[in-house]
C-alpha atoms as a PDB file:
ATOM      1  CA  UNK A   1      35.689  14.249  36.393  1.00  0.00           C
ATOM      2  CA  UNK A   2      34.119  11.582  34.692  1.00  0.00           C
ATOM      3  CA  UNK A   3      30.678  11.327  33.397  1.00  0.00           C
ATOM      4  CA  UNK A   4      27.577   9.147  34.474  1.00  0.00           C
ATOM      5  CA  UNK A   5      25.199   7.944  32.721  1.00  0.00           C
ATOM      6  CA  UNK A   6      22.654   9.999  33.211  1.00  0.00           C
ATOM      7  CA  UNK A   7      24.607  12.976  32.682  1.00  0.00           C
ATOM      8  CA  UNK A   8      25.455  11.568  29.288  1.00  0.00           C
ATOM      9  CA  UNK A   9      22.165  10.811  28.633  1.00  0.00           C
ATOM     10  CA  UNK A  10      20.247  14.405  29.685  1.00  0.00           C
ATOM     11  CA  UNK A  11      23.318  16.156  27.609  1.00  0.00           C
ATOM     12  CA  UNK A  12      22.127  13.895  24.567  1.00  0.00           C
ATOM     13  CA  UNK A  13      18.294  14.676  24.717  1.00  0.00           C
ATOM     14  CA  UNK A  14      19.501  18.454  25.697  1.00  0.00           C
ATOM     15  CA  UNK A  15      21.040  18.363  21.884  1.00  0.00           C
ATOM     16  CA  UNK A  16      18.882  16.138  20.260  1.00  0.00           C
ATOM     17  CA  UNK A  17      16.183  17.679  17.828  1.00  0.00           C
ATOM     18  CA  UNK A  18      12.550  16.470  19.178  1.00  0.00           C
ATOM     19  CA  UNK A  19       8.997  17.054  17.266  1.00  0.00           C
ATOM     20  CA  UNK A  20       6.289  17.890  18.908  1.00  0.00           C
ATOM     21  CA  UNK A  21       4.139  16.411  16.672  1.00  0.00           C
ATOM     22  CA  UNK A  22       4.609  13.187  15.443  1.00  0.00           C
ATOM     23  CA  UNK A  23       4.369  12.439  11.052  1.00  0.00           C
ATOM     24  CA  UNK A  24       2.349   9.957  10.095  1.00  0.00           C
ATOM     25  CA  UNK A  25       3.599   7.467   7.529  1.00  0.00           C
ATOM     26  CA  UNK A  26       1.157   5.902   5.113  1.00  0.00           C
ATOM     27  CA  UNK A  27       0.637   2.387   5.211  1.00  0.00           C
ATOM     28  CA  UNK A  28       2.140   0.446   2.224  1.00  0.00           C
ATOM     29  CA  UNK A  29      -0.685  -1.678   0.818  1.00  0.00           C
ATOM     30  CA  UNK A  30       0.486  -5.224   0.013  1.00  0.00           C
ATOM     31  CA  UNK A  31      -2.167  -7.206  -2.754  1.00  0.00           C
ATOM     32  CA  UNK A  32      -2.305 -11.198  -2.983  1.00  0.00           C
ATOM     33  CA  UNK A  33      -2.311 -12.637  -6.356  1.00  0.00           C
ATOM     34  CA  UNK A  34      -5.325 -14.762  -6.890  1.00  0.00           C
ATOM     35  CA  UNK A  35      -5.718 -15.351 -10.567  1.00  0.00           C
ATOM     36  CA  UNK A  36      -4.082 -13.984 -13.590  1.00  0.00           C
ATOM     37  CA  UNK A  37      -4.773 -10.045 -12.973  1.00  0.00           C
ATOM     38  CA  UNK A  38      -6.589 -10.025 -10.458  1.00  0.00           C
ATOM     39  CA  UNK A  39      -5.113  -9.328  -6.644  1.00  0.00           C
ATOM     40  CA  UNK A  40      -6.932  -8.902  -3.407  1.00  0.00           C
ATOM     41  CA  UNK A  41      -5.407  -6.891  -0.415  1.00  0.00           C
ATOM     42  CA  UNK A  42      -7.619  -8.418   1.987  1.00  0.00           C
ATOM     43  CA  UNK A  43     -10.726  -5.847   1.965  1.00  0.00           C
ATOM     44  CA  UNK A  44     -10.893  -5.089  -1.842  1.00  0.00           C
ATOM     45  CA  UNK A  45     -10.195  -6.867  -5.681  1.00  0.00           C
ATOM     46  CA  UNK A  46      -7.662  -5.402  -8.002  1.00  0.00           C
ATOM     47  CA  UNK A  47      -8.663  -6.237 -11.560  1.00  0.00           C
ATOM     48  CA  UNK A  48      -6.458  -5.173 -14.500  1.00  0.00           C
ATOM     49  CA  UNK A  49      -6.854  -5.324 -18.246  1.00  0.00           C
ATOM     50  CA  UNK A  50      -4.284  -4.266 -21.195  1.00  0.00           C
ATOM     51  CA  UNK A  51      -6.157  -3.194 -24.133  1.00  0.00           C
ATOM     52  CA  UNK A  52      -4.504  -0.992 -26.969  1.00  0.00           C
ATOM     53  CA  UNK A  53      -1.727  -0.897 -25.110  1.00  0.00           C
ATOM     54  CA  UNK A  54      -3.347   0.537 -22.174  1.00  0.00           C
ATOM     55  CA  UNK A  55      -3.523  -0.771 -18.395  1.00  0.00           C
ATOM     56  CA  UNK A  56      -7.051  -0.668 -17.052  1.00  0.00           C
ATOM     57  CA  UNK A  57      -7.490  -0.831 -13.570  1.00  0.00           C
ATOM     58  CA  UNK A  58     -10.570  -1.133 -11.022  1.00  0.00           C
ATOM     59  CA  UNK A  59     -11.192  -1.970  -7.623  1.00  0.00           C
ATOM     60  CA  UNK A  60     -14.018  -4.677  -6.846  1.00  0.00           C
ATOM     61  CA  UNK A  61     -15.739  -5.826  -3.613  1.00  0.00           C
ATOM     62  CA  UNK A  62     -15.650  -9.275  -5.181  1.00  0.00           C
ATOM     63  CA  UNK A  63     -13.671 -11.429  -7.133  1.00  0.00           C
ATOM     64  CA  UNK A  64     -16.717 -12.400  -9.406  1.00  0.00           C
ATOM     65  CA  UNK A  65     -17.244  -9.073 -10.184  1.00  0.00           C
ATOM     66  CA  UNK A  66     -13.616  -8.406 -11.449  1.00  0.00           C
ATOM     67  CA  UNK A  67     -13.185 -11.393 -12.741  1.00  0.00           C
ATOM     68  CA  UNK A  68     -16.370 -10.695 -14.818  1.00  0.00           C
ATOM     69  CA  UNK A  69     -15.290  -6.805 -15.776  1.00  0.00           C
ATOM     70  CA  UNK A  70     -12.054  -8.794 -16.810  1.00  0.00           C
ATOM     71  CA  UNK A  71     -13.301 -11.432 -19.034  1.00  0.00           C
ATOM     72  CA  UNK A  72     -15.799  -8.696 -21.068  1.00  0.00           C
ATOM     73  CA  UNK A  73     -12.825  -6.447 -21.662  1.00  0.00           C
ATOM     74  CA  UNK A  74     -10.882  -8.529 -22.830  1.00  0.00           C
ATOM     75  CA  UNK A  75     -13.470  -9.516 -24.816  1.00  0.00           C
ATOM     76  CA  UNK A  76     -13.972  -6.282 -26.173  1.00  0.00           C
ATOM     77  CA  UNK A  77     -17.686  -6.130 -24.783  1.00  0.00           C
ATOM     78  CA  UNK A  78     -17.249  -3.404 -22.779  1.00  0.00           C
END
């Protein structure tokens, strides 16, 4: 006796694992390069500095402002 395909089809959700509750992936944040260092993921600026070594990082609402916090790093100002 031969199968339809609804048959086939209840018999695969009967043995298929099912969660109640779905996961929530995070969303992978993608920045724009808009000068040397400095990236903007469309709400935010992303300015970053090596000194010593070291990366510095720090989020802006505006690209003045990082580009500023940039420039007086490397500077050595701040």
């Amino acid at each position: 006796m031969k199968k339809t395909n609804n048959q086939i089809q209840k018999a695969v959700n009967k043995n298929s694992r099912t969660t109640t509750n779905p996961v929530q992936t995070a969303k992978k944040i993608t920045y724009k390069r808009i000068t040397k260092n400095i990236d903007h993921d469309g709400f935010s600026y992303r300015a970053r500095v090596m000194v010593n070594g070291v990366m510095l990082r720090r989020g802006f609402t505006s690209q003045r402002k990082a580009t500023l916090w940039r420039n007086e790093v490397k500077r050595g100002n701040i």
